[in-house]
Protein backbone atom coordinates (compact mmCIF):
# COMPACT_ATOMS: atom_id res chain seq x y z
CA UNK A 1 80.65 70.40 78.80
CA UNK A 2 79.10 67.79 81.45
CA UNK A 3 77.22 66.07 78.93
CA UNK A 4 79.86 66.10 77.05
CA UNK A 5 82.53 64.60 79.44
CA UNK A 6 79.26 62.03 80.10
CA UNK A 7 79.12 60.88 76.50
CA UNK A 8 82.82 60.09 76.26
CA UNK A 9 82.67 57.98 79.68
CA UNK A 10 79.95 56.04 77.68
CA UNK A 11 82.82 55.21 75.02
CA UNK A 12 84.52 52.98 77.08
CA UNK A 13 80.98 50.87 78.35
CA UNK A 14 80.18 50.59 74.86
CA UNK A 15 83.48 49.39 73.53
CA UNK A 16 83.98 47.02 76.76
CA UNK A 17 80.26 45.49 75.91
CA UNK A 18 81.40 44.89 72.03
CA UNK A 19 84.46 43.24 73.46
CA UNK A 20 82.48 41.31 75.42
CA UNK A 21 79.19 40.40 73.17
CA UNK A 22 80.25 41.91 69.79
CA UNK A 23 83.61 41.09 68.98
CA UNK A 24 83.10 40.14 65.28
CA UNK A 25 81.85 43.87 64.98
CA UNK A 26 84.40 45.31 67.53
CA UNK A 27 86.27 47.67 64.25
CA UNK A 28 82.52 49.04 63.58
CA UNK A 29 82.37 50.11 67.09
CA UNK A 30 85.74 51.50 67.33
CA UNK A 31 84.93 53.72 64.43
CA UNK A 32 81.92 55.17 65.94
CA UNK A 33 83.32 55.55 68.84
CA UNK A 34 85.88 57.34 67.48
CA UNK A 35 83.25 59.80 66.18
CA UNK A 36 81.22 59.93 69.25
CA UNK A 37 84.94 60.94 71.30
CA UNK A 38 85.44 64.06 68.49
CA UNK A 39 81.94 64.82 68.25
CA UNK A 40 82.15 65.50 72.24
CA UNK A 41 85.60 67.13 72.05
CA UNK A 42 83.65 69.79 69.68
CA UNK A 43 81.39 71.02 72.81
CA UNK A 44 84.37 70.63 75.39
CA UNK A 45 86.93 72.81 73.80
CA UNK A 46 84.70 75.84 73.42
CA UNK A 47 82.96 75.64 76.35
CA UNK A 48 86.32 75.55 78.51
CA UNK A 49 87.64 78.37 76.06
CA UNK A 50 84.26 80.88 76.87
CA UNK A 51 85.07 80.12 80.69
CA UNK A 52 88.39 80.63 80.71
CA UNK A 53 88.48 84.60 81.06
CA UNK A 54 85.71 84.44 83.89
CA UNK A 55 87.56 81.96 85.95
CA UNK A 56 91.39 83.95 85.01
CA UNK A 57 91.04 86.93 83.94
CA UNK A 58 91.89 87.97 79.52
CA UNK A 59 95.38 88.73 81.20
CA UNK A 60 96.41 85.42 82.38
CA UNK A 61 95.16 83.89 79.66
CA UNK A 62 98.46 83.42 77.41
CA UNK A 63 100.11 81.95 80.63
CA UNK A 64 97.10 79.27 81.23
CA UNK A 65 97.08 77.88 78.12
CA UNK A 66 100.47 77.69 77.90
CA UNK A 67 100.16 75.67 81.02
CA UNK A 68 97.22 73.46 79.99
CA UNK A 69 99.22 72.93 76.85
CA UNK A 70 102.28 71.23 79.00
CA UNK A 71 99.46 69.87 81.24
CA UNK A 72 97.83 67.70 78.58
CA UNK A 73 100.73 66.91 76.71
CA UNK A 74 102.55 65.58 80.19
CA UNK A 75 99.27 63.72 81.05
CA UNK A 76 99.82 62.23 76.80
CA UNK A 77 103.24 61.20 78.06
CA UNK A 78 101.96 59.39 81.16
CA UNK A 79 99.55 57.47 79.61
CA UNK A 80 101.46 56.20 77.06
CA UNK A 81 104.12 55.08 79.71
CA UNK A 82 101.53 53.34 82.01
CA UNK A 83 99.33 52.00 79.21
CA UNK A 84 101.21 48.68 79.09
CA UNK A 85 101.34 48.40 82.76
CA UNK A 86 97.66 48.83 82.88
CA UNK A 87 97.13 46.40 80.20
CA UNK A 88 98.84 43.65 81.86
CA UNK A 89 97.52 44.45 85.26
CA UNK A 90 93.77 45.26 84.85
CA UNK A 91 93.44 43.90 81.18
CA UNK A 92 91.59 45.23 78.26
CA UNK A 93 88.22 45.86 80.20
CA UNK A 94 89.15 46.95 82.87
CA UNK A 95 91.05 49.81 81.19
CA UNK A 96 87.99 50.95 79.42
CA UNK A 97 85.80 50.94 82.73
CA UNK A 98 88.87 53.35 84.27
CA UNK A 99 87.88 54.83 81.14
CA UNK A 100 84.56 55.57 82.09
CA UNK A 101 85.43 56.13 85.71
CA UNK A 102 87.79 59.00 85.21
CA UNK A 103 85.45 60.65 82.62
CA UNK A 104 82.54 60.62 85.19
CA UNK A 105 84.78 61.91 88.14
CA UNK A 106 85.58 64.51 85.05
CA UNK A 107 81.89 65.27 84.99
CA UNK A 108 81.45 65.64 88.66
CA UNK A 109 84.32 67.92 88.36
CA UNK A 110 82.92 69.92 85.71
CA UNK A 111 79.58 70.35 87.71
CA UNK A 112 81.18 71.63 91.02
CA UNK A 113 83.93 73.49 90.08
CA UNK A 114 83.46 75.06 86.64
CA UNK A 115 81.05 76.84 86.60
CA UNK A 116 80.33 80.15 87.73
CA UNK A 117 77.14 80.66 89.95
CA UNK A 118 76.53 83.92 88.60
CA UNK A 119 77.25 82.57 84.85
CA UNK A 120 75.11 79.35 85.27
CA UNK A 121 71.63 80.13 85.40
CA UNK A 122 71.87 82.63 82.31
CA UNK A 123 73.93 80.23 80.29
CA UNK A 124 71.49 77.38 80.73
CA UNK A 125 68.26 79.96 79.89
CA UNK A 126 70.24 81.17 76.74
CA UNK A 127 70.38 77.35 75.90
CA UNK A 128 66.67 77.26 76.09
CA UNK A 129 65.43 80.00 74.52
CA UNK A 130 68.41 80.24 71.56
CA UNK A 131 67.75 77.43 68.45
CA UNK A 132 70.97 75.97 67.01
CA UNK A 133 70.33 77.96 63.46
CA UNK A 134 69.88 81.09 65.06
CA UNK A 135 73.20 80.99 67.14
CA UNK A 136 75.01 79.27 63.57
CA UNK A 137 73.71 82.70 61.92
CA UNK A 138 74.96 84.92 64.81
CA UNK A 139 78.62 82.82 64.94
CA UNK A 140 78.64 83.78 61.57
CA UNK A 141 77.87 87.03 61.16
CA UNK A 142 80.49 87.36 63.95
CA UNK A 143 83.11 85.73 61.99
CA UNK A 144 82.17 87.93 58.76
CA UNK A 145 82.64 90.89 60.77
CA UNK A 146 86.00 90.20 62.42
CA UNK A 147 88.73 90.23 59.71
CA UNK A 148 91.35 89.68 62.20
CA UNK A 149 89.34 86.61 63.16
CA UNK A 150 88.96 85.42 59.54
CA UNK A 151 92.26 85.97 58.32
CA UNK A 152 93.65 83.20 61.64
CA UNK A 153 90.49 80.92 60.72
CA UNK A 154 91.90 81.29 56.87
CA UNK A 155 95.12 80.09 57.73
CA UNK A 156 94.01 77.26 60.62
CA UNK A 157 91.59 75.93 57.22
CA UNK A 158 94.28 76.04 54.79
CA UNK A 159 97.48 74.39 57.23
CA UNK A 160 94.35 71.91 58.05
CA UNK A 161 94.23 70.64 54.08
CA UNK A 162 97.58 69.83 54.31
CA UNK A 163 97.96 68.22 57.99
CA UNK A 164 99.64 65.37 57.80
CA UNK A 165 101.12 64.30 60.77
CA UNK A 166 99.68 60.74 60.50
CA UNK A 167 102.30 60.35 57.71
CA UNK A 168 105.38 60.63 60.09
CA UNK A 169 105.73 57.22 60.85
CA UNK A 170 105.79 56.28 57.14
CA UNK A 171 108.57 59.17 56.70
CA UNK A 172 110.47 57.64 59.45
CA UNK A 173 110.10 53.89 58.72
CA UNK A 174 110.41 54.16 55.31
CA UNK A 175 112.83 57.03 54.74
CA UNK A 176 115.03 56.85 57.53
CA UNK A 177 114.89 53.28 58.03
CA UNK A 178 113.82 54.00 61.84
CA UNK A 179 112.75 51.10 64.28
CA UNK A 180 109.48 51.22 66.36
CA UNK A 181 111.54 52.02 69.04
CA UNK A 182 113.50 54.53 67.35
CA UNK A 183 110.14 55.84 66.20
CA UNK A 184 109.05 56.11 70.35
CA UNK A 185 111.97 57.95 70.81
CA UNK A 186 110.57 60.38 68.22
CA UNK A 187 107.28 60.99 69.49
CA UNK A 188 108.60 60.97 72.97
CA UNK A 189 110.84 64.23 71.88
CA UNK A 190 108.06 66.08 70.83
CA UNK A 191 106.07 65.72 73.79
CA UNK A 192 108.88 66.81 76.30
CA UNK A 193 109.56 69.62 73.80
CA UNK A 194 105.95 70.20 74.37
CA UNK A 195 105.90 70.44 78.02
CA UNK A 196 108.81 72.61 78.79
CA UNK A 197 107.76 74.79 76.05
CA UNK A 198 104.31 74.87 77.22
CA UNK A 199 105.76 76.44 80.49
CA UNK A 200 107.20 79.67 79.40
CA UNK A 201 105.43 80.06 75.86
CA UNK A 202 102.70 81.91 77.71
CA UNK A 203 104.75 84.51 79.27
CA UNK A 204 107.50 84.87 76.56
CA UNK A 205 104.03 85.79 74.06
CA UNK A 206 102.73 88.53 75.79
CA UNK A 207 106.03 90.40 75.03
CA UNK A 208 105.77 89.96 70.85
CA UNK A 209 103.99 91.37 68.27
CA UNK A 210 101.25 88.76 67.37
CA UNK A 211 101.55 89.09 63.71
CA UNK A 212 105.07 88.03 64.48
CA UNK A 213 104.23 84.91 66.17
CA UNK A 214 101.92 83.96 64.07
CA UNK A 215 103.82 83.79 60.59
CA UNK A 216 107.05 83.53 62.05
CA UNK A 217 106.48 80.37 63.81
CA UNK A 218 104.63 79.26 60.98
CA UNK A 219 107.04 79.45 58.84
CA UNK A 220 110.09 77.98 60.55
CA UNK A 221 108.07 74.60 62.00
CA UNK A 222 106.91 74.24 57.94
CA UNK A 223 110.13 74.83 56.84
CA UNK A 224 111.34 71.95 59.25
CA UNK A 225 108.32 69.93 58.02
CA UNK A 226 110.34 70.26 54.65
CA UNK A 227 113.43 69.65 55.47
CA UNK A 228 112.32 66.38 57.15
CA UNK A 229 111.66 65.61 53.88
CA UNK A 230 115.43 65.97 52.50
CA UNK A 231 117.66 64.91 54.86
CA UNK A 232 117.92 61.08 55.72
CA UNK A 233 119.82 60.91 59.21
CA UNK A 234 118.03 59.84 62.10
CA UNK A 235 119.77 62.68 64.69
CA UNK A 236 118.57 65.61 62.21
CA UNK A 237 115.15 64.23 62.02
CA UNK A 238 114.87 64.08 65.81
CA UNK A 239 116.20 67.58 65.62
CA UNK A 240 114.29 69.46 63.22
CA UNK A 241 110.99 67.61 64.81
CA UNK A 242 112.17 69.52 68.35
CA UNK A 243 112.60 72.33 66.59
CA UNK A 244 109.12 72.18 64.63
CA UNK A 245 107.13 71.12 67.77
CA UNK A 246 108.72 74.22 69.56
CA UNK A 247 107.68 76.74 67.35
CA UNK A 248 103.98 74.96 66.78
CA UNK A 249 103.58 75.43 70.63
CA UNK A 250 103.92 79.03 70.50
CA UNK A 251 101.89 79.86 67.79
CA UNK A 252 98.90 77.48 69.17
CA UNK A 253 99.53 79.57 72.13
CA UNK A 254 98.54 83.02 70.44
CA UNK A 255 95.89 81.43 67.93
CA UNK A 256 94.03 79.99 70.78
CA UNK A 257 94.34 83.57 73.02
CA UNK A 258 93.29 85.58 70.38
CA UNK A 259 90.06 83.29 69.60
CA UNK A 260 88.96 84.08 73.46
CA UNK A 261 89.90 87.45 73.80
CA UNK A 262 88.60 88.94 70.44
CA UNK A 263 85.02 87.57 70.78
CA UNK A 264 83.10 88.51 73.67
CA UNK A 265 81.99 85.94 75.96
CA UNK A 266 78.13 85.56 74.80
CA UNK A 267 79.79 84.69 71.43
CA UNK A 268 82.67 82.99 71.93
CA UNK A 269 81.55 79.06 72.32
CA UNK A 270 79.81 79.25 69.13
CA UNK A 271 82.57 81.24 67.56
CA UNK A 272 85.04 78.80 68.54
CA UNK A 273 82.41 75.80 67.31
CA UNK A 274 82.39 77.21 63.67
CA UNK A 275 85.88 78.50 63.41
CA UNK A 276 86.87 74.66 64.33
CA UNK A 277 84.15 73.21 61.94
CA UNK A 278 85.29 75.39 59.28
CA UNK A 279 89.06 74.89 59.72
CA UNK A 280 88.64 70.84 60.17
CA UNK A 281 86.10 70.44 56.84
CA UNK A 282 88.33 69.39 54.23
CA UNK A 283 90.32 67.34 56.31
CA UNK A 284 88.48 63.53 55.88
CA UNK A 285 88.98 63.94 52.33
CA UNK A 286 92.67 65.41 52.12
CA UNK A 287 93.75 62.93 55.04
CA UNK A 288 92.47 60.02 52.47
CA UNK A 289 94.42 61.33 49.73
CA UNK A 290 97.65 61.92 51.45
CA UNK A 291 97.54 57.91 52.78
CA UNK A 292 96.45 57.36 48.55
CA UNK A 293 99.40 59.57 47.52
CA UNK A 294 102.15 57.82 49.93
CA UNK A 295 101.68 54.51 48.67
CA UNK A 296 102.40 55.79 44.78
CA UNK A 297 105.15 58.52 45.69
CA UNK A 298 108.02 58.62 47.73
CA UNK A 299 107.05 60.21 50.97
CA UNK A 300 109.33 63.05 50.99
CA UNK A 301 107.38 64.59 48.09
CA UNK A 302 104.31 64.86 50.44
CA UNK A 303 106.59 66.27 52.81
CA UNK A 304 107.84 69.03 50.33
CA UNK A 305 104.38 70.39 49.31
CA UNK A 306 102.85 70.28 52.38
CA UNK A 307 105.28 72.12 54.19
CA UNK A 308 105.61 74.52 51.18
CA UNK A 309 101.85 74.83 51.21
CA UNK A 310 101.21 75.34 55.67
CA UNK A 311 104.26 78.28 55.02
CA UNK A 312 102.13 80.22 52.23
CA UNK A 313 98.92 79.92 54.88
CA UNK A 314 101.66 81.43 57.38
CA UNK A 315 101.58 84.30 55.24
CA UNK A 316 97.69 85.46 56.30
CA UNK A 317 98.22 87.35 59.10
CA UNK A 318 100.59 89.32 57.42
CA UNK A 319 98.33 89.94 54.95
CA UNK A 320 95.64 91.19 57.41
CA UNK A 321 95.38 94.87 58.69
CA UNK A 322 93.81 94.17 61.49
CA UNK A 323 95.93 90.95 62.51
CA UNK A 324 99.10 93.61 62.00
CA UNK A 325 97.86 95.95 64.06
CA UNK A 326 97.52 94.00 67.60
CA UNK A 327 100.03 95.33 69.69
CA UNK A 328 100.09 92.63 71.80
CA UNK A 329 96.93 89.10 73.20
């Protein structure tokens, strides 16, 4: 996870030196940064997710995440406010040198905090003894073994083909005739919906059936995904997106509980690593074809399969045995 955090810092020195020396090339080394950044999300992710239960405890852990989810989507909302401000006070470098600075501080972080003593030392000979084949083999054979585990990494894969939330701004603009600002607005709903969800989702979990959160909330934010797709007033659009984000915070509540506390915590970085691989592999080509697809068709056609499509992947769980019979994350 340091290295990690380390790498993206680097983002920001690279793309402030292309600014700088390289501006002609400045797109090619956006795009690999871009990379780089996801690439290190990969090992950052997992590794918080396989500490998690050592630092809080598999009870807690509904209630945390919950949490972090209102935590990062609050910390979304304040960087987007103070972006411009930033811009105009410390200009385009120096923003990507606080870049840097607040990654590193990150890694420091990371290195003093994390960690558990009695974890650390066993983690990092496991590292050196363990080849990256042999622990893809065991993440596997994991994952083959779990139906429960499949049946969620089934249904992250499928909704993943059809993810399209790059396309709301072209729903918006060109269906609903909505302004940039109007489009702000939009955004800005889902990430307050985000927050205060984010707050209670946690606790209000625990109580339901899995199974039930799962598909349910499934369901009714694809269903809203749909019906974005119909209706052409503004005030509904704003409405069903609240509505859509809502449920989508609940079920990424569960999904990401039951990924920690059904794999034991040897397992569960690489787990996580190849149920994210695996669920994320068809999207480059599927995200090209849906920006192909909405310059040819209207937009609300997209609209209507995918969110046909991400409700008949809500159906897995239900589907699943072992999914249906957790009482409770």
């Amino acid at each position: 996870m340091q290295k990690a955090y380390i790498a993206m810092a680097l983002i920001g020195v690279v793309l402030a030196l292309s600014y700088v020396f390289f501006i002609d090339y400045i797109v090619f080394s956006v795009m690999v940064m871009v990379i780089l950044n996801d690439v290190a999300q990969l090992f950052i992710f997992p590794s918080r997710n396989r500490l998690l239960p050592s630092l809080i405890g598999k009870d807690r852990i509904p209630i945390v995440s919950g949490y972090l989810s209102s935590a990062n989507n609050t910390a979304s909302l304040l960087g987007n406010a103070i972006a411009g401000f930033l811009l105009s006070l410390i200009g385009f470098i120096g923003v990507l040198l606080t870049h840097s600075v607040l990654f590193i501080l990150a890694a420091a972080l990371v290195k003093w905090l994390v960690l558990p003593k009695y974890e650390s030392k066993k983690i990092q000979q496991n590292q050196k003894k363990k080849e990256f084949w042999k622990e893809f083999k065991e993440g596997v054979k994991i994952l083959r073994g779990h139906n429960a585990l499949l049946a969620l990494t089934f249904m992250n894969m499928g909704t993943n083909i059809v993810s399209i939330g790059y396309l709301y701004i072209v729903l918006l603009k060109t269906q609903y005739g909505a302004t940039s600002s109007q489009y702000g607005f939009f955004e800005a709903i889902g990430v307050a919906v985000s927050i205060v969800t984010g707050l209670f989702a946690g606790k209000v979990v625990k109580k339901i059936k899995p199974v039930i959160i799962l598909s349910g909330a499934q369901i009714i934010s694809c269903s809203c995904m749909v019906l974005l797709g119909t209706v052409n007033e503004l005030v509904f659009a704003f409405i069903l997106f609240a509505i859509q984000t809502f449920f989508s915070i609940f079920q990424g509540v569960v999904v990401g509980t039951l990924f920690i506390t059904l794999v034991d915590a040897k397992y569960r970085a690489r787990v996580d690593s190849l149920v994210t691989s695996i669920s994320a592999f068809m999207m480059p080509a599927t995200v090209f074809l849906g920006g192909y697809l909405a310059d040819h068709i209207p937009i609300r056609y997209i609209f209507y399969f995918a969110g046909t499509w991400a409700m008949l992947m809500g159906l897995a769980p239900l589907f699943s045995k072992d999914v249906r019979g957790l009482k409770k994350i």
